[in-house]
Protein backbone atom coordinates (compact mmCIF):
# COMPACT_ATOMS: atom_id res chain seq x y z
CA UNK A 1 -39.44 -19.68 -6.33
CA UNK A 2 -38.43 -18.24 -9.62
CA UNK A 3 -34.86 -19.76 -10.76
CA UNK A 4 -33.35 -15.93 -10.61
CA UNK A 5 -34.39 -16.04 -6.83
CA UNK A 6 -32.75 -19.29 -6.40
CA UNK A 7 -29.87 -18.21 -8.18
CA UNK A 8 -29.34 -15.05 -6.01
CA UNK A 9 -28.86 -17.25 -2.58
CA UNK A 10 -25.08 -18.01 -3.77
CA UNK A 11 -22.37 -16.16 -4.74
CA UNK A 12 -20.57 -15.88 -8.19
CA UNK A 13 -17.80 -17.82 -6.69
CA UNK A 14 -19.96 -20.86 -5.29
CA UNK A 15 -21.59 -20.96 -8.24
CA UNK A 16 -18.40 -21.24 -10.13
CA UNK A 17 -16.53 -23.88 -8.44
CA UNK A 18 -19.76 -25.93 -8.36
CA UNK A 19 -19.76 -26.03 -12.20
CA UNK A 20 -16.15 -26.32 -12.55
CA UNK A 21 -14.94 -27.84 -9.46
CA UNK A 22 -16.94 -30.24 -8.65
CA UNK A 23 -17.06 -33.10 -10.56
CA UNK A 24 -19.29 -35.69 -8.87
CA UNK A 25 -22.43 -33.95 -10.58
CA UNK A 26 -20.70 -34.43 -13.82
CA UNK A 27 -21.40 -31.00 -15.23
CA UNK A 28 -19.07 -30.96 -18.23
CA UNK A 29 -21.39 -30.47 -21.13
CA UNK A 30 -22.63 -27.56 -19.35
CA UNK A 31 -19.51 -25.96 -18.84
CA UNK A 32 -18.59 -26.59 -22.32
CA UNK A 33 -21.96 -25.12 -23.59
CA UNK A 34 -21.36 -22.12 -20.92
CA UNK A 35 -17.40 -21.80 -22.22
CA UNK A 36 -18.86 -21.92 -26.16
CA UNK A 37 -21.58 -19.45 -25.47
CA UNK A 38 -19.60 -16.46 -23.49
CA UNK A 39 -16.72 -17.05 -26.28
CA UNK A 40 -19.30 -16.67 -28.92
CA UNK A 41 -20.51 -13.21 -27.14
CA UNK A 42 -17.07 -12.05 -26.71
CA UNK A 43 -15.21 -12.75 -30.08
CA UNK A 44 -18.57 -11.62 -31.76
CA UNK A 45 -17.77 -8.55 -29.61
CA UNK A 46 -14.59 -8.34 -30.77
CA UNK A 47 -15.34 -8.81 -34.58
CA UNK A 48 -17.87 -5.94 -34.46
CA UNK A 49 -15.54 -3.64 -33.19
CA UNK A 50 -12.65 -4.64 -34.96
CA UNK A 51 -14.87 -4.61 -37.97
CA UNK A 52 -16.11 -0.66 -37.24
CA UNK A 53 -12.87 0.37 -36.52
CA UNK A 54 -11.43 -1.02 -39.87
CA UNK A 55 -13.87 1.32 -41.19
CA UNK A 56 -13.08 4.00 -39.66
CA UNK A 57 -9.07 2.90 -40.38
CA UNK A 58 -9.86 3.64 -44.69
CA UNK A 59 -11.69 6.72 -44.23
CA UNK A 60 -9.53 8.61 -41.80
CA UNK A 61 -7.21 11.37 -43.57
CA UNK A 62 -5.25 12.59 -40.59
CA UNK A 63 -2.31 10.69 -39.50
CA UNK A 64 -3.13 11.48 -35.75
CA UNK A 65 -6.93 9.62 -36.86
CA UNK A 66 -4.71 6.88 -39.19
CA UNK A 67 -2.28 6.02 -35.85
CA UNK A 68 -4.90 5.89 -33.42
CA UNK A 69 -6.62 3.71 -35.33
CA UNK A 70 -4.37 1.29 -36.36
CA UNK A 71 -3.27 0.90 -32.34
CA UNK A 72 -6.98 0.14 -31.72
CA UNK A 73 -7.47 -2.17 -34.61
CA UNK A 74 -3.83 -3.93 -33.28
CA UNK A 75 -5.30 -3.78 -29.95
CA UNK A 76 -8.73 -5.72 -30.64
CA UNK A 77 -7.25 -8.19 -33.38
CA UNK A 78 -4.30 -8.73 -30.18
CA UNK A 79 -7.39 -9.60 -27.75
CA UNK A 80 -9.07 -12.02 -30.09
CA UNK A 81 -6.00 -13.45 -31.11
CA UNK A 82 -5.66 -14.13 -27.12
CA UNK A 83 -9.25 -15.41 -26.75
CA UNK A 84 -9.14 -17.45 -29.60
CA UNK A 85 -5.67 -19.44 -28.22
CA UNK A 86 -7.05 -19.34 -24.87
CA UNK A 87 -10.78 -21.38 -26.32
CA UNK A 88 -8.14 -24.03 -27.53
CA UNK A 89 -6.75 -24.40 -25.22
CA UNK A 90 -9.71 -24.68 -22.56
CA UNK A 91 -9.32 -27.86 -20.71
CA UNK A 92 -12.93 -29.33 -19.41
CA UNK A 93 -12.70 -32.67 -18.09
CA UNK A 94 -16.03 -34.90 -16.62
């Protein structure tokens, strides 16, 4: 049985709580490595786009362009901001 197979018998939410609910197999170095890894994905996310829409912030020469991007750059550096506080503060006990 291939390990997608496997996978596919449970549901997100079993497979959840058994890597962050149940302690007795002791998973917390893998739900540190899984925490590191999707907050690596999503604030590289977020730096891309911020990034592409700082571009586009100097070369717009319409207000209209200049004020919807600066709400989307305010928006995105908001949501990292957020992520970033919320890493810290991750809690992941053995």
């Amino acid at each position: 049985m291939k390990v997608k197979d496997f996978v596919k018998m449970f549901t997100k939410e079993e497979i959840l709580e058994a890597l962050f609910n149940d302690r007795e197999f002791g998973f917390a170095r893998m739900q540190i490595r899984i925490c590191r890894v999707l907050y690596e994905k999503k604030s590289d996310k977020l730096l891309t786009e911020l990034e592409k829409t700082g571009e586009n912030f100097q070369k717009c020469k319409k207000a209209a362009q200049w004020v919807d991007n600066n709400k989307k750059y305010e928006r995105i550096d908001k949501q990292l901001e957020k992520l970033n506080k919320d890493f810290e503060a991750l809690d992941v006990q053995p």
